[in-house]
C-alpha atoms as a PDB file:
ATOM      1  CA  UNK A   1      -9.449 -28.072   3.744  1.00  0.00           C
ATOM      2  CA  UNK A   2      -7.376 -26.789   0.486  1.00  0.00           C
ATOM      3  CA  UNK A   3      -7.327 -22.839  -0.348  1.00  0.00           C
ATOM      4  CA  UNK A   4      -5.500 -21.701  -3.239  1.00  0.00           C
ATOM      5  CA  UNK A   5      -3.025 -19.034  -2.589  1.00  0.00           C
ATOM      6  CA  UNK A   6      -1.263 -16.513  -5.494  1.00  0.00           C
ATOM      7  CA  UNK A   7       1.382 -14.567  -4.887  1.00  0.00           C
ATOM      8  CA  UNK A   8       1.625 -11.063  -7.068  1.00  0.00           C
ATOM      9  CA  UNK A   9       4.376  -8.775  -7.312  1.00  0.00           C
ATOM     10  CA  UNK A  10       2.392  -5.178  -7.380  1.00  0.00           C
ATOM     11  CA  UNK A  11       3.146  -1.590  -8.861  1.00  0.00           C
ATOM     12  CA  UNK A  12       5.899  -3.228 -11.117  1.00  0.00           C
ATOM     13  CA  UNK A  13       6.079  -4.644 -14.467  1.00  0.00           C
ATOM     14  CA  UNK A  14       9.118  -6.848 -13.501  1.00  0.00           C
ATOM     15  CA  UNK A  15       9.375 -10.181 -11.100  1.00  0.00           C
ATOM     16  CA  UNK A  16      11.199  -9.483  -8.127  1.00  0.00           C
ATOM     17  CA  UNK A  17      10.322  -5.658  -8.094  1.00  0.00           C
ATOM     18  CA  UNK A  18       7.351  -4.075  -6.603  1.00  0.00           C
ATOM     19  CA  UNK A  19       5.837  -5.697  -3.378  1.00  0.00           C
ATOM     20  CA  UNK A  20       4.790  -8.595  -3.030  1.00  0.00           C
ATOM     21  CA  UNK A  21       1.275 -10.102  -1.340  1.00  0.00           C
ATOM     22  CA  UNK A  22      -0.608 -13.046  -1.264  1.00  0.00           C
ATOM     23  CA  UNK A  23      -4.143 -13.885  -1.983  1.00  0.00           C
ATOM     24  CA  UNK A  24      -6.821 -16.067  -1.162  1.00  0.00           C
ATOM     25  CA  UNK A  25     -10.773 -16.043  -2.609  1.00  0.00           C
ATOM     26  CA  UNK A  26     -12.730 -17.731  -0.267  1.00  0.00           C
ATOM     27  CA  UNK A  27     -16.138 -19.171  -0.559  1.00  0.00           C
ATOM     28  CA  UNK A  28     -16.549 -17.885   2.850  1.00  0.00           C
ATOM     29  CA  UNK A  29     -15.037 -15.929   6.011  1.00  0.00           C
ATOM     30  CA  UNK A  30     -12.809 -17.954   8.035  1.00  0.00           C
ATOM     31  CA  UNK A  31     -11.726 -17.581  11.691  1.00  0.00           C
ATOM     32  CA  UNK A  32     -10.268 -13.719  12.202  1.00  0.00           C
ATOM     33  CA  UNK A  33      -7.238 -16.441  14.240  1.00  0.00           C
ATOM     34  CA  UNK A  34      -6.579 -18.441  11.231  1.00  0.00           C
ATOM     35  CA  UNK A  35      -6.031 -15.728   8.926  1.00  0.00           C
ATOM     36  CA  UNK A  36      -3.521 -14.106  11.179  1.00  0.00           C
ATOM     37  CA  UNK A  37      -1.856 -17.484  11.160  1.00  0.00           C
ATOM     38  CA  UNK A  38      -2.314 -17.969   7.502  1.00  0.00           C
ATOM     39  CA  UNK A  39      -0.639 -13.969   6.883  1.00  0.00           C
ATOM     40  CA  UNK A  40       2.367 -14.702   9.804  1.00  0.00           C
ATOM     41  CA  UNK A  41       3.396 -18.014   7.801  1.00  0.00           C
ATOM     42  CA  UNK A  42       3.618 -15.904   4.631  1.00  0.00           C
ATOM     43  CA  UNK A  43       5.432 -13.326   5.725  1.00  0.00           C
ATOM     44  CA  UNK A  44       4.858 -11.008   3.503  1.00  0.00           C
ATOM     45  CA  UNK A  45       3.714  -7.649   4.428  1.00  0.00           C
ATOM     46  CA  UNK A  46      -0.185  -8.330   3.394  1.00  0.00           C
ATOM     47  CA  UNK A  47      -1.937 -11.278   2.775  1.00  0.00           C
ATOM     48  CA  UNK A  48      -5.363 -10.363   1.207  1.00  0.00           C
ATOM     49  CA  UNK A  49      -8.423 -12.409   1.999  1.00  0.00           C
ATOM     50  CA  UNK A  50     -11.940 -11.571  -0.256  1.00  0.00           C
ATOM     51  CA  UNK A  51     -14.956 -13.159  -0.515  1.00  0.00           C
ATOM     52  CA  UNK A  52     -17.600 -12.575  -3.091  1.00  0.00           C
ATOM     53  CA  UNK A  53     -20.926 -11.301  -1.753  1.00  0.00           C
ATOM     54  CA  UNK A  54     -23.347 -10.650  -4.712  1.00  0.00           C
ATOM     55  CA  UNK A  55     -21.621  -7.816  -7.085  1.00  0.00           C
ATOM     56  CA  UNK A  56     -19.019  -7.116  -4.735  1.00  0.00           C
ATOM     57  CA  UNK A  57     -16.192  -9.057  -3.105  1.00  0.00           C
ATOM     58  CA  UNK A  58     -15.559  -8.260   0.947  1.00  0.00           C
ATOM     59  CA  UNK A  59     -11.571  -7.654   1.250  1.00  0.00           C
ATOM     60  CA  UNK A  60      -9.653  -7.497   4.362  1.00  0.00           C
ATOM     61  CA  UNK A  61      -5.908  -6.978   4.973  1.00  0.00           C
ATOM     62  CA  UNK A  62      -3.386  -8.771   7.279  1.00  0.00           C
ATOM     63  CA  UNK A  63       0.127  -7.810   7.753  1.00  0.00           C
ATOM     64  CA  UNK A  64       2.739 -11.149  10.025  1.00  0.00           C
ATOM     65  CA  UNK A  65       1.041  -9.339  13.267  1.00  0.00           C
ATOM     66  CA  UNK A  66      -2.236  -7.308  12.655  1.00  0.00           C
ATOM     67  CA  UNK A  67      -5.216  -6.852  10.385  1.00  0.00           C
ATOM     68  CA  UNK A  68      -4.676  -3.541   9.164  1.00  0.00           C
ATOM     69  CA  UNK A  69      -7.596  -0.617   7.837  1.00  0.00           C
ATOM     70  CA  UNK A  70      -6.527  -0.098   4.317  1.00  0.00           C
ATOM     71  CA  UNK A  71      -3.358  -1.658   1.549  1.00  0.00           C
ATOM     72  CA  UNK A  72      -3.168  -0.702  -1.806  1.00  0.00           C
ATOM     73  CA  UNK A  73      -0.870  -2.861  -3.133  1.00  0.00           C
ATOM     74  CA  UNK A  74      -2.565  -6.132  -1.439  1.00  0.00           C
ATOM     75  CA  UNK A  75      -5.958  -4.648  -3.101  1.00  0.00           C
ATOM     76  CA  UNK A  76      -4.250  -4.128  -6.876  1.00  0.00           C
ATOM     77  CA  UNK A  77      -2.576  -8.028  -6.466  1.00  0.00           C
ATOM     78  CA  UNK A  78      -6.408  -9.392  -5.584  1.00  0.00           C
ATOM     79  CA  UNK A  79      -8.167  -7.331  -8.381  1.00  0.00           C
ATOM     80  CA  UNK A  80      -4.472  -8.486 -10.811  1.00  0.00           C
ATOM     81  CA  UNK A  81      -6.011 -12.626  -9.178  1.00  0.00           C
ATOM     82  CA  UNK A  82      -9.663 -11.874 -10.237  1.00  0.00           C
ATOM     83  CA  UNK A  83      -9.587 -10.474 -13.629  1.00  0.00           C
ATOM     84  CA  UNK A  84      -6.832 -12.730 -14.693  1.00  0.00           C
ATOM     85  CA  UNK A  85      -7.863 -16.601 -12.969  1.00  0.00           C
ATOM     86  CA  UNK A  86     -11.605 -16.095 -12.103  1.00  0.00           C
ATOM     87  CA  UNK A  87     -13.433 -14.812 -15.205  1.00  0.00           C
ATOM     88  CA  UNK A  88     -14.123 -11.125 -14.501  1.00  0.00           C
ATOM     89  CA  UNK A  89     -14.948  -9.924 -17.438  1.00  0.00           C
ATOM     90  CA  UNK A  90     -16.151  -6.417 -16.330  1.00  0.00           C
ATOM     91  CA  UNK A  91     -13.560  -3.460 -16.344  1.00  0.00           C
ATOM     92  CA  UNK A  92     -14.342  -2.609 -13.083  1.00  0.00           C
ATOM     93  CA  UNK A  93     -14.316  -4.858  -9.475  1.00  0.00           C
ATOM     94  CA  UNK A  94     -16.365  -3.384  -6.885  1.00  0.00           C
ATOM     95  CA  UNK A  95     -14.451  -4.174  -3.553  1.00  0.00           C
ATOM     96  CA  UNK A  96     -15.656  -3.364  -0.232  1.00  0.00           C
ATOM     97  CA  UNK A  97     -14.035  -3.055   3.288  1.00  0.00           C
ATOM     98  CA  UNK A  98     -15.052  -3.317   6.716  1.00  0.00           C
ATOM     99  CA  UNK A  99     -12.584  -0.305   7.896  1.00  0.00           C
ATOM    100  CA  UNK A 100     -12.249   1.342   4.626  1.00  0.00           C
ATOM    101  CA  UNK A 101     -15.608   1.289   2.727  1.00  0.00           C
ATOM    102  CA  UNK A 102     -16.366   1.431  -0.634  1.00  0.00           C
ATOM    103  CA  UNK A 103     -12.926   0.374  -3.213  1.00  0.00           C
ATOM    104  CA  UNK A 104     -12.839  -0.561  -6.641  1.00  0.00           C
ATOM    105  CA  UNK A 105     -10.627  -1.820  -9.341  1.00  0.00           C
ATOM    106  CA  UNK A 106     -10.746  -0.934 -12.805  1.00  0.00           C
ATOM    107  CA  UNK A 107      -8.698  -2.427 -15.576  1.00  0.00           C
ATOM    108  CA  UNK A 108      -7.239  -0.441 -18.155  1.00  0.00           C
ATOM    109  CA  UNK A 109      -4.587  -0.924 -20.966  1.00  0.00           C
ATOM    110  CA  UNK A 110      -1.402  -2.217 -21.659  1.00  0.00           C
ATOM    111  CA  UNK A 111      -1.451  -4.082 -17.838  1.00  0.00           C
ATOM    112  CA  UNK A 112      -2.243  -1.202 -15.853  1.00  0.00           C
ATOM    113  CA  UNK A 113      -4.986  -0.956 -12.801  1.00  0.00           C
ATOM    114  CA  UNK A 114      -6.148   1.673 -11.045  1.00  0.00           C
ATOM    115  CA  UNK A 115      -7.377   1.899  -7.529  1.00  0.00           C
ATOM    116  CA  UNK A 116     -10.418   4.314  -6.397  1.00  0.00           C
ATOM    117  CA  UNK A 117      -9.291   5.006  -2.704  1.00  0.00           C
ATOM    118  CA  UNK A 118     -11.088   7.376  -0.091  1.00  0.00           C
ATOM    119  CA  UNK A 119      -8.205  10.109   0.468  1.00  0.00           C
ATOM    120  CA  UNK A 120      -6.462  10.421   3.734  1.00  0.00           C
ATOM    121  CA  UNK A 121      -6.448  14.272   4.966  1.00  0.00           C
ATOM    122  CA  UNK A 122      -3.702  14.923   6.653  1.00  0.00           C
ATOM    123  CA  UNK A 123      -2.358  18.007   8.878  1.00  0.00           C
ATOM    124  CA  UNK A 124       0.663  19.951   9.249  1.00  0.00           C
ATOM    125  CA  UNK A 125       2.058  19.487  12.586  1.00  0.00           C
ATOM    126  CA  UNK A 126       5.070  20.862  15.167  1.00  0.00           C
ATOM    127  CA  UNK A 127       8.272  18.980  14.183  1.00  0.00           C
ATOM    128  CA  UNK A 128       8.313  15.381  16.793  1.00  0.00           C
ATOM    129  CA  UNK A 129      12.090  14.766  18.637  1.00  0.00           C
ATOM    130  CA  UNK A 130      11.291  11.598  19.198  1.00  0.00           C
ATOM    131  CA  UNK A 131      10.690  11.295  15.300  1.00  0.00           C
ATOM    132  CA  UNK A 132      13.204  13.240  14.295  1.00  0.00           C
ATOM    133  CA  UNK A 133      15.616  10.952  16.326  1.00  0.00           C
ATOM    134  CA  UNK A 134      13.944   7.549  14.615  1.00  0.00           C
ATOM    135  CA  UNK A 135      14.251   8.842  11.276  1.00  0.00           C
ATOM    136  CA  UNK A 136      18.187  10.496  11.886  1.00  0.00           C
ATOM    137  CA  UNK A 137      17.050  13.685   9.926  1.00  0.00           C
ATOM    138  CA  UNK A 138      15.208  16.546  10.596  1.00  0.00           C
ATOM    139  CA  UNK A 139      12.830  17.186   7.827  1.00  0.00           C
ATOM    140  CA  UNK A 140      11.611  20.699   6.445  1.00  0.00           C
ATOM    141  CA  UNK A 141       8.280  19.524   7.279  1.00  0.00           C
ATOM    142  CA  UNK A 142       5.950  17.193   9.393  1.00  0.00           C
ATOM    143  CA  UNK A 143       2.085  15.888   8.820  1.00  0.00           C
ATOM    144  CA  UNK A 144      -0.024  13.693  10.413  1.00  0.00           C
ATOM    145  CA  UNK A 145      -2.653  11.573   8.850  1.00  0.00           C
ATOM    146  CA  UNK A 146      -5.284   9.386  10.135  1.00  0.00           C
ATOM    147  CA  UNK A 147      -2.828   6.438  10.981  1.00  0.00           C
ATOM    148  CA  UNK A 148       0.731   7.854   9.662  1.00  0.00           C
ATOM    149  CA  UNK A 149       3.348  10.459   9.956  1.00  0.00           C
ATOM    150  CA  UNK A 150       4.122  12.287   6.874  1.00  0.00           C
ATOM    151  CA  UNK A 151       7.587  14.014   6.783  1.00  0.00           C
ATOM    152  CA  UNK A 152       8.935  16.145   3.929  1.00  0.00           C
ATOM    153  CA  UNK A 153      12.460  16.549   2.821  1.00  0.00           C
ATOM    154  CA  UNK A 154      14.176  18.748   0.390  1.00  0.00           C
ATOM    155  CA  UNK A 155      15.588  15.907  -2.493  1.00  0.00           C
ATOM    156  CA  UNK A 156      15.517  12.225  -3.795  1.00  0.00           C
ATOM    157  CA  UNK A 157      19.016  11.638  -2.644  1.00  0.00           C
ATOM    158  CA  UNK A 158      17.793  13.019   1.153  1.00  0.00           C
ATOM    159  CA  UNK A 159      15.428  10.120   1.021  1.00  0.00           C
ATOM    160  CA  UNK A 160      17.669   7.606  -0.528  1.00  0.00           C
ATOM    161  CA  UNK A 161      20.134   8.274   2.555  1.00  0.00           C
ATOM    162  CA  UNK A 162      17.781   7.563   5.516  1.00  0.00           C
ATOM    163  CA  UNK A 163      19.078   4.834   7.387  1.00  0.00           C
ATOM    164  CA  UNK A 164      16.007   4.942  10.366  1.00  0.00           C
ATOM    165  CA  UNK A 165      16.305   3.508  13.715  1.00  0.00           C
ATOM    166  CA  UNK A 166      13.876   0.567  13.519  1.00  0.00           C
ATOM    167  CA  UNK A 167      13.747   0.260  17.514  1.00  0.00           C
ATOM    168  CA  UNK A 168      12.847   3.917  18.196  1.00  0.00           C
ATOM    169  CA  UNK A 169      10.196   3.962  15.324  1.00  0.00           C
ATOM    170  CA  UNK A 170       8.575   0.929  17.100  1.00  0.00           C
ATOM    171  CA  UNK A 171       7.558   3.166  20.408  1.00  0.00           C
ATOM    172  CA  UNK A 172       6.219   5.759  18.141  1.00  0.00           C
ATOM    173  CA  UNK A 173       2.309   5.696  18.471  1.00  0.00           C
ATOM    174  CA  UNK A 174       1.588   5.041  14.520  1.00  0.00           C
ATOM    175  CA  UNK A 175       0.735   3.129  12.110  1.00  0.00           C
ATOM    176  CA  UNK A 176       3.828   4.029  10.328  1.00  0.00           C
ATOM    177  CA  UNK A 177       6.130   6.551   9.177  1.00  0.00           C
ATOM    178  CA  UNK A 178       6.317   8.328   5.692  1.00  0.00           C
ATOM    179  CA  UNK A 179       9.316   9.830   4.360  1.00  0.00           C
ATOM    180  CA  UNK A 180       8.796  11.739   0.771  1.00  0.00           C
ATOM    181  CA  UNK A 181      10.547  14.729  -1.291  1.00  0.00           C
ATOM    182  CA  UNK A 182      10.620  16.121  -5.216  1.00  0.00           C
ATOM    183  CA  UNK A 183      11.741  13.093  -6.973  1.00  0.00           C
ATOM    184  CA  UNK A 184      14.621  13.978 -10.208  1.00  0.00           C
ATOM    185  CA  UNK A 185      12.746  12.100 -12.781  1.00  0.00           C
ATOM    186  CA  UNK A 186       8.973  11.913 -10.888  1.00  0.00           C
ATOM    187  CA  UNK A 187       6.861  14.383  -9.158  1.00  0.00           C
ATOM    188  CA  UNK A 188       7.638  12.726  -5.990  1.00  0.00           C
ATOM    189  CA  UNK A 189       9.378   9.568  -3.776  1.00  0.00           C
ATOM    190  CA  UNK A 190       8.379   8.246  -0.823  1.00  0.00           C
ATOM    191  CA  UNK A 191       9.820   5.634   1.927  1.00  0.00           C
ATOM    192  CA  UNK A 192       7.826   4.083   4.048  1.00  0.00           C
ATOM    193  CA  UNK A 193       8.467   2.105   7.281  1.00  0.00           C
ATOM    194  CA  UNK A 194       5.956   0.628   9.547  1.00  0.00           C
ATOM    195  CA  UNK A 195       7.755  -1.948  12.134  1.00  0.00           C
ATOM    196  CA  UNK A 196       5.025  -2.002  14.944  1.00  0.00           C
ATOM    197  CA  UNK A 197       3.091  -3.438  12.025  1.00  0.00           C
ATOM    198  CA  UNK A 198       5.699  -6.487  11.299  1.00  0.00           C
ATOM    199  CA  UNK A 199       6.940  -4.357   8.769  1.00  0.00           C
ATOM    200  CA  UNK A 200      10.507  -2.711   8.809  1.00  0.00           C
ATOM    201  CA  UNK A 201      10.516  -1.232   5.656  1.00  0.00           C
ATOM    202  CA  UNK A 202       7.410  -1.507   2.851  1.00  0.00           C
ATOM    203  CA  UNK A 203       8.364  -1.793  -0.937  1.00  0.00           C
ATOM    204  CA  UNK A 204       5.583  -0.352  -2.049  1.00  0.00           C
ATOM    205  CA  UNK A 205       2.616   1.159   0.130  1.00  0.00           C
ATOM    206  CA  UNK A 206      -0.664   1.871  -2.173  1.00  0.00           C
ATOM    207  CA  UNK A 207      -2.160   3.560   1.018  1.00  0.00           C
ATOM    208  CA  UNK A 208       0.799   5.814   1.867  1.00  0.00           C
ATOM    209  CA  UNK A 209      -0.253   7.330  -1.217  1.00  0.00           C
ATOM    210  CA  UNK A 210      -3.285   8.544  -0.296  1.00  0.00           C
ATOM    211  CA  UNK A 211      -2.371  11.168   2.020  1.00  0.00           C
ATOM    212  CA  UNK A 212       0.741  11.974  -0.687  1.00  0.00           C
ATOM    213  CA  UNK A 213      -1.215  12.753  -3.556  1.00  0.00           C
ATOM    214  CA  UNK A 214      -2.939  15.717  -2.116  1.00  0.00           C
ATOM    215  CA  UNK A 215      -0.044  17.212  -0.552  1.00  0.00           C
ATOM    216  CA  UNK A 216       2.107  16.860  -3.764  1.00  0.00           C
ATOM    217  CA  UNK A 217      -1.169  17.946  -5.979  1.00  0.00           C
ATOM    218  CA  UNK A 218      -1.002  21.149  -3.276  1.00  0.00           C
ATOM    219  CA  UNK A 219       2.615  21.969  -3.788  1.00  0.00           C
ATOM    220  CA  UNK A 220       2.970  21.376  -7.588  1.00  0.00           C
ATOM    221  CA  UNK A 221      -0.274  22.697  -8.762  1.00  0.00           C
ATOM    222  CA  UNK A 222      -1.413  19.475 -10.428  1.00  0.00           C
ATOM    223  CA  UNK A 223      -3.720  16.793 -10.230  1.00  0.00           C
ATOM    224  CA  UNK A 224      -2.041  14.098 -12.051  1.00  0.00           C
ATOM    225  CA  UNK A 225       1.460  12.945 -10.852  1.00  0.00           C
ATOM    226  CA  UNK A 226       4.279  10.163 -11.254  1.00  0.00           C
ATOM    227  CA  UNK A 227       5.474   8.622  -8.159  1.00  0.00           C
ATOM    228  CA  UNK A 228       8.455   6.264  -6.769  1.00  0.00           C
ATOM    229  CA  UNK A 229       8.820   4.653  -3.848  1.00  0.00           C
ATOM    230  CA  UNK A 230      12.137   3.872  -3.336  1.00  0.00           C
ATOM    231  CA  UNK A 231      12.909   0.786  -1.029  1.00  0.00           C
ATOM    232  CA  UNK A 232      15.314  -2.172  -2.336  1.00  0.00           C
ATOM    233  CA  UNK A 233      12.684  -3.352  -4.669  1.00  0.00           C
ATOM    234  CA  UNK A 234      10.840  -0.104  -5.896  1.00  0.00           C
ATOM    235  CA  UNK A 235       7.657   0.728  -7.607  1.00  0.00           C
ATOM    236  CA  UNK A 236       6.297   2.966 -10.121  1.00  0.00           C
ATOM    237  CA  UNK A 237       2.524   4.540  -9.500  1.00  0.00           C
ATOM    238  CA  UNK A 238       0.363   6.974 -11.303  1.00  0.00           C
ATOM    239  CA  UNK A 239      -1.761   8.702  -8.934  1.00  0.00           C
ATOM    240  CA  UNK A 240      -4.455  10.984  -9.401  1.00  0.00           C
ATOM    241  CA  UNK A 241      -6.225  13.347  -6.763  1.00  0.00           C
ATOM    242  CA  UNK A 242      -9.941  14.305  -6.980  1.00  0.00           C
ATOM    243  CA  UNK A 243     -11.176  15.675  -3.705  1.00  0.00           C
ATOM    244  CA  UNK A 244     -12.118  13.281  -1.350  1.00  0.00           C
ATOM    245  CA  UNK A 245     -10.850  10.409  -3.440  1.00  0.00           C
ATOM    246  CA  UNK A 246      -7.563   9.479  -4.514  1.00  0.00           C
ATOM    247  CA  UNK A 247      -6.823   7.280  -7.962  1.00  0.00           C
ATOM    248  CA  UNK A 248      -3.516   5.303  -7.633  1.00  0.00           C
ATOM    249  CA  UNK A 249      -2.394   3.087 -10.994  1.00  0.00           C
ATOM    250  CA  UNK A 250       0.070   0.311 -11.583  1.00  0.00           C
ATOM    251  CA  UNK A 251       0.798  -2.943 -12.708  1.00  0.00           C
ATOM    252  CA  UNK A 252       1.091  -6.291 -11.523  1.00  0.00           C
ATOM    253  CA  UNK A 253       3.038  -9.607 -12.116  1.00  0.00           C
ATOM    254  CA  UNK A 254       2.670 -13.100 -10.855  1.00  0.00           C
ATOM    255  CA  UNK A 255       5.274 -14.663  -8.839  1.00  0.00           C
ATOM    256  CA  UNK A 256       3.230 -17.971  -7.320  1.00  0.00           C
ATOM    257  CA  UNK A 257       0.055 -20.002  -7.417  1.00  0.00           C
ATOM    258  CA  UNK A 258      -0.131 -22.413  -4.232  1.00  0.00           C
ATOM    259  CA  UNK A 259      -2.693 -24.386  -2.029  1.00  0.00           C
ATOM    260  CA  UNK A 260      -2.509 -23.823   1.519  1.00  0.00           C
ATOM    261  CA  UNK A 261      -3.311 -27.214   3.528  1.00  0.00           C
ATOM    262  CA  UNK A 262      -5.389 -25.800   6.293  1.00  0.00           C
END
């Protein structure tokens, strides 16, 4: 069996920046097994796998070790495949998940996408040792969301310090771990690091950025912001908040177009 694979560089407008996942369209679903397989021989930190049923395509997530609820950058890279090398001519792709429910896609101008995500509420919470002590800095504030941590520092440079310890944020009971403050030429930057997930360190996480954009909106009185994340590679998002839904726009590049020889 041959299924063609892209790889897209997401929330960047340059190769090599942004993060990278892969995608495959499938005619059909196959084994839950061999798409783990398919996602640990990438290693990347998604592989996106979406099949078309009727007006919407069926998208599911897999990081090297687990199939995960929700990734934004994975979901901008398949919409960046469909409009681009399978004919969509509408503005908007209607994408739906098993764990996350109704998505979409639409396209706008000059390259940019935006995603239509369900927003993640999250909670202000007592400060956690444990981490504190991962992370290596005590931070002015601490959330909780439905599958992260959300911690708050004071400045850009605070974030651009961190140095975490990978093997005490694995025995954390998380998805992952959020690090974010006022950024000095964007509303806000963000880290993320998610190791039990086969991910050390994320370039750029599309669903970190639904539980950011409503505490940012909160704090700086707005609904529209510019965001960073700041790993190795970067990205740049627009992200909007409305409620119960969260709007999060970048751009996308191609890196790869493959066949996998299952």
């Amino acid at each position: 069996m041959k299924q063609k694979i892209y790889q897209i560089d997401a929330f960047t407008d340059r190769l090599f920046g942004g993060n990278p996942a892969a995608v495959c369209i499938m005619d059909s679903w196959l084994d839950r097994g061999l798409m783990q397989k398919i996602a640990e021989e990438n290693n990347l930190a998604e592989t996106a796998f979406a099949v078309k049923k009727g007006d919407t395509y069926e998208l599911r997530w897999f990081t090297p070790e687990t199939e995960v609820d929700l990734c934004g950058h994975a979901t901008l890279a398949t919409a960046f495949v469909l409009f681009n090398y399978y004919g969509i001519t509408e503005n908007t792709i209607q994408f739906y998940s098993p764990r996350s429910g109704e998505l979409n896609v639409k396209k706008g101008a000059n390259g940019w996408m935006t995603l239509d995500f369900p927003t993640d509420p999250i909670v202000a919470i007592r400060n956690i040792a444990e981490l504190d002590n991962a992370i290596g800095l005590t931070p002015i504030k601490t959330l909780k969301g439905k599958t992260d941590y959300v911690m708050v520092y004071n400045s850009q440079q605070e974030i651009e310090a961190i140095q975490p310890n990978f093997h005490l944020l694995n025995q954390l009971d998380c998805r992952g771990v959020i690090i974010t403050a006022p950024g000095d030429d964007v509303d806000f930057v963000s880290r993320f690091f998610a190791p039990k997930c086969g991910i050390p360190e994320d370039p750029v996480t599309g669903s970190a950025h639904t539980s950011l954009t409503p505490y940012w909106s909160e704090v700086l009185g707005k609904t529209k912001l510019t965001a960073k994340q700041l790993s190795k590679r970067q990205g740049n998002l627009v992200c909007e908040y409305l409620g119960n839904r969260v709007k999060i726009s970048g751009k996308a590049v191609p890196y790869l177009f493959g066949e996998i020889d299952i």
